[in-house]
N, C-alpha and C. Protein backbone atom coordinates (compact mmCIF):
# COMPACT_ATOMS: atom_id res chain seq x y z
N UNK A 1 -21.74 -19.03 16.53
CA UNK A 1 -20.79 -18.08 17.09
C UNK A 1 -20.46 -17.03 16.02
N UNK A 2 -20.19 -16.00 16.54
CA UNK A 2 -20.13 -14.76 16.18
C UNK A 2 -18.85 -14.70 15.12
N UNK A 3 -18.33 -14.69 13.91
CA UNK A 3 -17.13 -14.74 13.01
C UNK A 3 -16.83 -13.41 12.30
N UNK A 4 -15.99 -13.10 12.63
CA UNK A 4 -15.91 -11.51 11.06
C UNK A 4 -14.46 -12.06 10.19
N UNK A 5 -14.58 -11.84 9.18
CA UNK A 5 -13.27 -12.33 8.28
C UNK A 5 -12.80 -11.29 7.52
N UNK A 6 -11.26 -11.20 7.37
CA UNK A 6 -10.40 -10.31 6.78
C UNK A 6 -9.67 -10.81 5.50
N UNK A 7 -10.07 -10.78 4.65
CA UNK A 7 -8.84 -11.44 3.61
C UNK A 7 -7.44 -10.77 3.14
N UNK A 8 -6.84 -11.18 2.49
CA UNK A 8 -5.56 -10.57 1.97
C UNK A 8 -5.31 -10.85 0.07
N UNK A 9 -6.67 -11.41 0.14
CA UNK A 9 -6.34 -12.23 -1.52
C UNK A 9 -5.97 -13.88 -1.62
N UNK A 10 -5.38 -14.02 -1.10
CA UNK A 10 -4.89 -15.20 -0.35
C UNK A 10 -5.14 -16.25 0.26
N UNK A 11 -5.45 -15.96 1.41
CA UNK A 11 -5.91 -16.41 2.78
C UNK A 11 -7.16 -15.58 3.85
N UNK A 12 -7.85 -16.36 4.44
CA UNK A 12 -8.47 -15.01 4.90
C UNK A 12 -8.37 -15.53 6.51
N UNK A 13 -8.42 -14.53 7.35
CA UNK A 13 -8.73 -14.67 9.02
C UNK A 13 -9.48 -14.47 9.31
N UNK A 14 -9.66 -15.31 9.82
CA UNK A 14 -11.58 -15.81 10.73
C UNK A 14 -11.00 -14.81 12.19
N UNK A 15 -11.95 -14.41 13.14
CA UNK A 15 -12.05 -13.76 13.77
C UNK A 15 -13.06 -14.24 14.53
N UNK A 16 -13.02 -15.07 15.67
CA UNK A 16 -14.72 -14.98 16.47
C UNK A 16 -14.25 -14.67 18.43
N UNK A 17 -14.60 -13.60 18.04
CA UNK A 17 -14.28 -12.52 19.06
C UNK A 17 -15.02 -13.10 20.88
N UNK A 18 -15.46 -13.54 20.75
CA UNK A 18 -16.10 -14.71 22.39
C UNK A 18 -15.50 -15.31 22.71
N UNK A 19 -14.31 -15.97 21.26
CA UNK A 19 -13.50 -16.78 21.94
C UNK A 19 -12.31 -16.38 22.54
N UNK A 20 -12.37 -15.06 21.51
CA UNK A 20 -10.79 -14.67 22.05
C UNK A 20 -10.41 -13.99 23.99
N UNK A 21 -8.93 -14.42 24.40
CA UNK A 21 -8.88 -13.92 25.84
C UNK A 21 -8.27 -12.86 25.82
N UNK A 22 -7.98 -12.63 24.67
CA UNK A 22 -7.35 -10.80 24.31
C UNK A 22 -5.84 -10.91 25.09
N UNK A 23 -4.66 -11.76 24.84
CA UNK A 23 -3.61 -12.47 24.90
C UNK A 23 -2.62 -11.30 24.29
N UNK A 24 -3.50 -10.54 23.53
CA UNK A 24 -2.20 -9.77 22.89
C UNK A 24 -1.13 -9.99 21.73
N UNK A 25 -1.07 -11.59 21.82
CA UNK A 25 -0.30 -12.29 21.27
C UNK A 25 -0.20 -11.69 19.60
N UNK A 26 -1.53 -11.29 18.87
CA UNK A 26 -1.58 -11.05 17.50
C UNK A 26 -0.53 -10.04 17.45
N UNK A 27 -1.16 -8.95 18.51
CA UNK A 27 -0.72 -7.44 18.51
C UNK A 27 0.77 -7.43 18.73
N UNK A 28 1.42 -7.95 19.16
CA UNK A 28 2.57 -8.36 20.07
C UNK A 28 3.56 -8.55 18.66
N UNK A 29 3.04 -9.86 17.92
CA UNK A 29 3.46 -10.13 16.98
C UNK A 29 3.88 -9.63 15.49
N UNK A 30 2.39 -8.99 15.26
CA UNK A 30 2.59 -7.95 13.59
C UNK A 30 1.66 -7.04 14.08
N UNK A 31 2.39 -5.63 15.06
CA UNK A 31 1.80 -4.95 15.17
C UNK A 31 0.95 -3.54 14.09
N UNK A 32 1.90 -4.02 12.55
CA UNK A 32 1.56 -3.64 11.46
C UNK A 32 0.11 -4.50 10.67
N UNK A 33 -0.26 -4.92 11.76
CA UNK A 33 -1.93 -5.54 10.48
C UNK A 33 -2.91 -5.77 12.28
N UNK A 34 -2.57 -5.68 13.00
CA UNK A 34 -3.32 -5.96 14.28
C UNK A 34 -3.53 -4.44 14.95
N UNK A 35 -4.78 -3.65 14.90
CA UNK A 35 -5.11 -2.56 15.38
C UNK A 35 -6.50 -2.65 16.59
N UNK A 36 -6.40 -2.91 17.68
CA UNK A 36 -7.55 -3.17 18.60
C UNK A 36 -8.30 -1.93 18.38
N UNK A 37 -7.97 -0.60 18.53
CA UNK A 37 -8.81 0.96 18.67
C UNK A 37 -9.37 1.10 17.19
N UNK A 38 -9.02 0.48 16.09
CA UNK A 38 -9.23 0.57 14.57
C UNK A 38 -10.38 0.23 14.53
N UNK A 39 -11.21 0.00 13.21
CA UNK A 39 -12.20 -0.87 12.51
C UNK A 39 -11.92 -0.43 10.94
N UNK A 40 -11.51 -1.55 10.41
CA UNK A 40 -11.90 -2.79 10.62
C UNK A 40 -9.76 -2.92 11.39
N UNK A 41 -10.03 -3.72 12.48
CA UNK A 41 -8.88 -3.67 12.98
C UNK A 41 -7.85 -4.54 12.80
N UNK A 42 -8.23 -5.54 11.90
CA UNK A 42 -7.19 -6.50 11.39
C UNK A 42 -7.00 -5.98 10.33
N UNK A 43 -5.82 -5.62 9.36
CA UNK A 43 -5.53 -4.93 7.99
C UNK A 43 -4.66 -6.36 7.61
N UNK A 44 -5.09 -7.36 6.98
CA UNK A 44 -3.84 -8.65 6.47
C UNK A 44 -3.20 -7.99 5.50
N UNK A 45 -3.23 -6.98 4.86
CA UNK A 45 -2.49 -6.66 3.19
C UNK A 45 -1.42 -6.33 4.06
N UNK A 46 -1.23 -6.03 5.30
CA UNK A 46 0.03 -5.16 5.69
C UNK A 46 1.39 -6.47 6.33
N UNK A 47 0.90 -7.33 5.52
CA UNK A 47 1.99 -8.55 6.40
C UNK A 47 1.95 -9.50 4.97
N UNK A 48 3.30 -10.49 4.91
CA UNK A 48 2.48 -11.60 4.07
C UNK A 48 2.15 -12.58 4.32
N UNK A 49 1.46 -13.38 3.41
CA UNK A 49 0.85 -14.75 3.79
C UNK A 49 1.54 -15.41 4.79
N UNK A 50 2.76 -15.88 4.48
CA UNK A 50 3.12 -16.68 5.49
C UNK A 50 3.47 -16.30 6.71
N UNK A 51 3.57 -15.03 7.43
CA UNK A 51 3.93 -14.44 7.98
C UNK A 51 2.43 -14.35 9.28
N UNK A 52 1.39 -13.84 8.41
CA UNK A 52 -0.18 -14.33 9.01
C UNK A 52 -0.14 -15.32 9.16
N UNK A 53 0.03 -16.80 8.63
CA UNK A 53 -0.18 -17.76 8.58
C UNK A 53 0.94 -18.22 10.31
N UNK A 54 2.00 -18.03 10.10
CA UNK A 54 2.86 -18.35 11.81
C UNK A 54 2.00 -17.24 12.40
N UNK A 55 1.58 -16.11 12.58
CA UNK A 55 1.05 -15.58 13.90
C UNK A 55 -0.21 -15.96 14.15
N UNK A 56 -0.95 -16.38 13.58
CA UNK A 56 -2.61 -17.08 13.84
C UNK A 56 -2.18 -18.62 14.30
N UNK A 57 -1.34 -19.61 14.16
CA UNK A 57 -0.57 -20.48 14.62
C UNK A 57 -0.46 -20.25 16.00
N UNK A 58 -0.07 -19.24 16.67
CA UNK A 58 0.45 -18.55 17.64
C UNK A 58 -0.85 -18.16 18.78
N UNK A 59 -2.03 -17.96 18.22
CA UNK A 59 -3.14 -17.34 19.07
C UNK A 59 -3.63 -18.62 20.17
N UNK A 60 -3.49 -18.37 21.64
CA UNK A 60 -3.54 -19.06 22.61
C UNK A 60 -4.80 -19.79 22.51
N UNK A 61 -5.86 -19.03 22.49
CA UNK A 61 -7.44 -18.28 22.65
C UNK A 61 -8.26 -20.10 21.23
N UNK A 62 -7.17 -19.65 19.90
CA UNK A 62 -7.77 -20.31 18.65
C UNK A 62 -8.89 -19.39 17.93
N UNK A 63 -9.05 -18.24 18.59
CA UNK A 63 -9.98 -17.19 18.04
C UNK A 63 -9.55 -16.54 16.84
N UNK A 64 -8.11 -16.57 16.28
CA UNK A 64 -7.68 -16.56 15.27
C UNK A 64 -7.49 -18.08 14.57
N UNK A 65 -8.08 -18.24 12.97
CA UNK A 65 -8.07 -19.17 12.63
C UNK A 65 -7.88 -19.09 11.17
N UNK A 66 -7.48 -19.26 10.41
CA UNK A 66 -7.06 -19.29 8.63
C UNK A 66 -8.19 -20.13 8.02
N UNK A 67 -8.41 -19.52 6.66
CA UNK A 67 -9.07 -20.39 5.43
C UNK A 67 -8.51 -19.82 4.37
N UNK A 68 -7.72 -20.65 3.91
CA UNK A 68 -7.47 -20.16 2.14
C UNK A 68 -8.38 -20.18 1.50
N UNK A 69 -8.24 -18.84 0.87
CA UNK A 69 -8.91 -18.66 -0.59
C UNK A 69 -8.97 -19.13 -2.22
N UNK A 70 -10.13 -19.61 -2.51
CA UNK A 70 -9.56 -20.28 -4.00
C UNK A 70 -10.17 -19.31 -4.68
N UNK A 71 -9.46 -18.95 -6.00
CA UNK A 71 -9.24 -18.34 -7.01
C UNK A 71 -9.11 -19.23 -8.49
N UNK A 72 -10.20 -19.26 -9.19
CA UNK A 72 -10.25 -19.76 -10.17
C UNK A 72 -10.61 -18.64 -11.47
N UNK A 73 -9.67 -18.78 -12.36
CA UNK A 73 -9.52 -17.90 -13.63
C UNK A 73 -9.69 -18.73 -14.43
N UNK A 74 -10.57 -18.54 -15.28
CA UNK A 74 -11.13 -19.04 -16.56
C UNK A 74 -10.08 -19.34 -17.31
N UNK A 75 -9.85 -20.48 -17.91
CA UNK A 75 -8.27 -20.80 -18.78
C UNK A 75 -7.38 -20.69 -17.89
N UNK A 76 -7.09 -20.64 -16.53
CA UNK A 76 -5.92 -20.26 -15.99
C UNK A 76 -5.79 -21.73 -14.75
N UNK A 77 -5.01 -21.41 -14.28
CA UNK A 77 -4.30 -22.34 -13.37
C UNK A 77 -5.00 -21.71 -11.80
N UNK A 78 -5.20 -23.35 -10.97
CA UNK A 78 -6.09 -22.77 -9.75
C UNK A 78 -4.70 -22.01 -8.73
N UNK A 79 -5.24 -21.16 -7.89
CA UNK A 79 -4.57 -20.34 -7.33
C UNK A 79 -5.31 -20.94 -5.83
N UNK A 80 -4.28 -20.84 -4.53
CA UNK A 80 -5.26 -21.10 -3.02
C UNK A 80 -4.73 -22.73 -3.10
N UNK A 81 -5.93 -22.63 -1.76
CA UNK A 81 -5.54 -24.17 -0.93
C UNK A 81 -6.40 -25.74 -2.09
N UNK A 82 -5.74 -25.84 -2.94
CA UNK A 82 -6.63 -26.65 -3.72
C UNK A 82 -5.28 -27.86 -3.63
């Protein structure tokens, strides 16, 4: 199945567009990072993490779906879903 992904640094949103029933629900929700007429039409920098994280929670469809990002810095402390 078809996936496009958006990150934020963070977290990223999976996207697989066959599944979705176009519910509105994203748009409805943070109409500041959800643009249907756009490309690329999800913008995540414009919301924060947790904030994406309850509205993809929210998608009827499951066509919205989360994966944290890991971030590993040399000498540094892990960053993400570890």
């Amino acid at each position: 199945m078809e996936v496009h992904e958006y990150s934020n640094g963070e977290i990223t949103i999976l996207w697989k567009p066959k599944a979705c029933i176009h519910s509105g629900v994203c748009v409805k929700t943070l109409s500041n990072v959800y643009h249907p007429g756009a490309r690329p039409w999800i913008e995540p920098g414009n919301a924060t993490t947790q904030e994406l994280i309850d509205q993809v929670a929210k998608c009827p469809s499951g066509a919205l779906s989360i994966k944290k990002d890991l971030n590993v810095v040399k000498n540094g402390k892990y960053k993400g879903g570890v």
